[in-house]
N, C-alpha and C. Protein backbone atom coordinates (compact mmCIF):
# COMPACT_ATOMS: atom_id res chain seq x y z
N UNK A 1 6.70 25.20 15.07
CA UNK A 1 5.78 24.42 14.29
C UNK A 1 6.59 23.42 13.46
N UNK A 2 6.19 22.41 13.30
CA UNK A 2 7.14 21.20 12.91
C UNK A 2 5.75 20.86 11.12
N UNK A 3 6.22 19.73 10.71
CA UNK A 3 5.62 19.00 9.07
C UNK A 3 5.38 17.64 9.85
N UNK A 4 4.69 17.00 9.69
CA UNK A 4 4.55 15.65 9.71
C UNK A 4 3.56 14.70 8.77
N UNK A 5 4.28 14.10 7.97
CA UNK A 5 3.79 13.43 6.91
C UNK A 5 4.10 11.57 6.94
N UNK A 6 2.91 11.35 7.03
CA UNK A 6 1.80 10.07 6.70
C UNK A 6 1.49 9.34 5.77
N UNK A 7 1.73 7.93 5.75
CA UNK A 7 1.22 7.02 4.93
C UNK A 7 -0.29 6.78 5.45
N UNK A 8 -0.92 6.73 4.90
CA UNK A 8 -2.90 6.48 5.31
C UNK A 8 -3.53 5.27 4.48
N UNK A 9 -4.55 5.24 5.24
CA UNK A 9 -5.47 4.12 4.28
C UNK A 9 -6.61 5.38 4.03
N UNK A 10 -6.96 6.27 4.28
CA UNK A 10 -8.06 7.26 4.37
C UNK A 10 -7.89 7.31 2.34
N UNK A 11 -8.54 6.84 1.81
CA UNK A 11 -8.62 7.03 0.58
C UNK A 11 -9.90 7.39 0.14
N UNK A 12 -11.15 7.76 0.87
CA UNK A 12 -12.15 8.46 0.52
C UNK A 12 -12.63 9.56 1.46
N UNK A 13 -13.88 10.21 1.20
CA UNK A 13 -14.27 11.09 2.09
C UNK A 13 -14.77 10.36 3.46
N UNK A 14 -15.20 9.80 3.20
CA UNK A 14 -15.86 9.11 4.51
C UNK A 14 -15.07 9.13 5.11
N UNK A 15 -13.84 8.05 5.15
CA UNK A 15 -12.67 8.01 6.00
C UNK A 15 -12.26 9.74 6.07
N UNK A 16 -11.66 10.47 5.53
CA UNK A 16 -11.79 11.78 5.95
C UNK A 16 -12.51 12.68 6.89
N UNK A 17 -13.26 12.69 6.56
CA UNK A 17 -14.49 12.86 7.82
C UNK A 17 -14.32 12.40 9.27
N UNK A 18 -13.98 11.18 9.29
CA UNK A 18 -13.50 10.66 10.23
C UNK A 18 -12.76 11.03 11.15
N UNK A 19 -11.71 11.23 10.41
CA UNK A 19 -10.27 11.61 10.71
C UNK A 19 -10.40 13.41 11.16
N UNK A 20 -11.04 14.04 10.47
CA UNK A 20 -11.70 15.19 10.71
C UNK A 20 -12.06 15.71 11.82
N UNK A 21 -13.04 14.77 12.47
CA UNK A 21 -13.43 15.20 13.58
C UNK A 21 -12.44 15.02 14.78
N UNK A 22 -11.55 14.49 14.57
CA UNK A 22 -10.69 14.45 15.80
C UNK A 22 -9.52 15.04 15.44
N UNK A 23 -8.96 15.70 14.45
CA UNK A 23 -8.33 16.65 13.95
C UNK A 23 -8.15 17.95 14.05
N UNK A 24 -9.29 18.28 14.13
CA UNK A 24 -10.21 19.73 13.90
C UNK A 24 -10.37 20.69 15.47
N UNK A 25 -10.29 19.39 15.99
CA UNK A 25 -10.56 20.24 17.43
C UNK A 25 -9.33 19.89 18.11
N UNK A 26 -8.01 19.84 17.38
CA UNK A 26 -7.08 19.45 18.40
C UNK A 26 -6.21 21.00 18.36
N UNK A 27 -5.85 21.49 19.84
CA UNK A 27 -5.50 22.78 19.79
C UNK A 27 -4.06 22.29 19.34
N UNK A 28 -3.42 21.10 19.21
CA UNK A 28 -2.08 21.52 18.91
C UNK A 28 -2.00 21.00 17.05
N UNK A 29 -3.04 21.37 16.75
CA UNK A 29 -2.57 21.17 15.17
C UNK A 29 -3.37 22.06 14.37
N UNK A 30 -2.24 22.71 13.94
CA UNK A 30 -2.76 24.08 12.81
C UNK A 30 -3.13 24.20 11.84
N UNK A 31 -2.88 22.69 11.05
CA UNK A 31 -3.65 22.77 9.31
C UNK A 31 -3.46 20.98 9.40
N UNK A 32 -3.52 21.13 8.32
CA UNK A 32 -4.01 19.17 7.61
C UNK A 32 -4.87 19.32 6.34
N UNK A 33 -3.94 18.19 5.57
CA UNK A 33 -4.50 17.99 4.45
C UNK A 33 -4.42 16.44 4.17
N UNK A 34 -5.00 16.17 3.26
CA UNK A 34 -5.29 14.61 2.79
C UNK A 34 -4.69 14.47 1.23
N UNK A 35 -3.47 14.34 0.81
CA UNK A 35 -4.15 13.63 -0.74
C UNK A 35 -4.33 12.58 -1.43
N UNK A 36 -5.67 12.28 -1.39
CA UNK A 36 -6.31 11.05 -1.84
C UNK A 36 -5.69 10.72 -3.58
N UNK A 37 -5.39 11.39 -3.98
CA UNK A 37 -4.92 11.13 -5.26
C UNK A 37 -3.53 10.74 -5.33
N UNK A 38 -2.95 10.37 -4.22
CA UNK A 38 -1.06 10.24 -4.14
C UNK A 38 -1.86 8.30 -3.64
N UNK A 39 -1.01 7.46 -4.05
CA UNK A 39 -0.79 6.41 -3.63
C UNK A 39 -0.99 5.82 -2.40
N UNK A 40 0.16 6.68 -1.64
CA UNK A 40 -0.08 6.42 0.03
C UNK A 40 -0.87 7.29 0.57
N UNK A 41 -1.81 8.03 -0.34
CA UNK A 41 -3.07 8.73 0.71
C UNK A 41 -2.39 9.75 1.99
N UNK A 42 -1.27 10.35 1.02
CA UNK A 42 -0.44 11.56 2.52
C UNK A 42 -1.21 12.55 3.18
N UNK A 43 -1.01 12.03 4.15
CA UNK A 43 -1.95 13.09 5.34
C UNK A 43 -0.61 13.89 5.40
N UNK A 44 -0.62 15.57 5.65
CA UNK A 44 0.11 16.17 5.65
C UNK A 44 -0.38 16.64 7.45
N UNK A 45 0.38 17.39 8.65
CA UNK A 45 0.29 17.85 9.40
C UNK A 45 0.90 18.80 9.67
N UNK A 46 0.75 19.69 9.85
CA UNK A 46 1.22 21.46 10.96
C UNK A 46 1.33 21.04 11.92
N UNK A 47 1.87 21.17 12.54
CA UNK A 47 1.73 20.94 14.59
C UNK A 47 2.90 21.38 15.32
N UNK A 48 2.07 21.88 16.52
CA UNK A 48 2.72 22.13 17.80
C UNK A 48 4.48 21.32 17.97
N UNK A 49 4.87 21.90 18.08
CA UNK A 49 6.69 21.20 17.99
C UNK A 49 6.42 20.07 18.98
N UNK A 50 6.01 20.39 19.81
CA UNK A 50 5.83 19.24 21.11
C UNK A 50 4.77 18.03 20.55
N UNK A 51 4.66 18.09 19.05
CA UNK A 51 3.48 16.81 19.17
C UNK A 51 4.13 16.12 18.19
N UNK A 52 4.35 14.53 17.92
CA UNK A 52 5.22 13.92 18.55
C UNK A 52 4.26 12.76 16.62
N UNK A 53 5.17 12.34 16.22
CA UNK A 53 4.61 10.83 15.00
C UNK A 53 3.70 10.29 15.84
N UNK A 54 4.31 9.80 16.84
CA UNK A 54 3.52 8.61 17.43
C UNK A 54 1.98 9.63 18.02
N UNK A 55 1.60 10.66 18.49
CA UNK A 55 0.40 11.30 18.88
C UNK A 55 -0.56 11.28 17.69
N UNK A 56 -0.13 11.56 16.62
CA UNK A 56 -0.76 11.37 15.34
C UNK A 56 -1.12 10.10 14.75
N UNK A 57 -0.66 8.81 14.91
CA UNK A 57 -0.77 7.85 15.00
C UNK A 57 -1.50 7.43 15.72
N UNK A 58 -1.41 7.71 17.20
CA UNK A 58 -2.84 7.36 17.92
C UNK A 58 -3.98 7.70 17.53
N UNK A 59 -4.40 8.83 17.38
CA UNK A 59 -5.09 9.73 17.40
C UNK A 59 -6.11 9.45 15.89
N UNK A 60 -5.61 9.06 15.20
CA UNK A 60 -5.75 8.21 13.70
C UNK A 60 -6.31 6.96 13.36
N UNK A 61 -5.53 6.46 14.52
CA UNK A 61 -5.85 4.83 14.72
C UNK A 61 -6.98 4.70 15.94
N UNK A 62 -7.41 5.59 16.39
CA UNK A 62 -8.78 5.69 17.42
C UNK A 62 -10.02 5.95 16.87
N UNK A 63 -9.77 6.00 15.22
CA UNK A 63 -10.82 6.58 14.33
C UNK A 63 -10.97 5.24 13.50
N UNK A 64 -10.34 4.31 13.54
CA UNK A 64 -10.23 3.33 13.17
C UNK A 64 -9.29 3.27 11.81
N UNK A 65 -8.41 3.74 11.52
CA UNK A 65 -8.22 3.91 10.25
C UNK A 65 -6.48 3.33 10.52
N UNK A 66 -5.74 3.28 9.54
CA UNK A 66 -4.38 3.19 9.38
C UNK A 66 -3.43 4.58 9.22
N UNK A 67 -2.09 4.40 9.68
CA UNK A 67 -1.01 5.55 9.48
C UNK A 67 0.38 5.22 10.13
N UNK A 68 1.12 5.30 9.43
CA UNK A 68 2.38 5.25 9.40
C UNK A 68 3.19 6.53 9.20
N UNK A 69 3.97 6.54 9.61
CA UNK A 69 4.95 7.67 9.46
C UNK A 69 5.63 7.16 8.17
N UNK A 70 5.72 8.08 7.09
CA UNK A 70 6.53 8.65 5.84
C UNK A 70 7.74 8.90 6.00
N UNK A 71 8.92 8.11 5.32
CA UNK A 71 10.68 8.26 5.40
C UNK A 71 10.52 9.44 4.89
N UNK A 72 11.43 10.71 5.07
CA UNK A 72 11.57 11.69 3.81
C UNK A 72 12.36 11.37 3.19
């Protein structure tokens, strides 16, 4: 299981929601969180070792929304 952390535009629920539904049902990701109260709106991710910045990025951006991968 790998961390993968996100710059977002998802700064409300709506956009959450969003992002939600195509989140929620993905078998290779085990948790997710949002915090709307951090600046860059960090989407946090759990996931499958095999799933990859750029899958999360798609997957994000098919919801219409923005995401970037986070320097640590």
């Amino acid at each position: 299981m790998k961390l993968l952390i996100f710059k977002t535009d998802i700064e409300n629920i709506f956009k959450a929601k969003k992002v939600n539904a195509v989140l929620a049902y993905s078998t290779k990701i085990f948790d997710w969180s949002i915090d709307m109260e951090d600046i860059d709106n960090v989407l946090r991710i759990e996931a499958d070792d095999r799933y990859t910045e750029s899958d999360i990025i798609e997957l994000v951006s098919k919801c219409g929304l923005h995401c970037e991968s986070l320097p640590d």
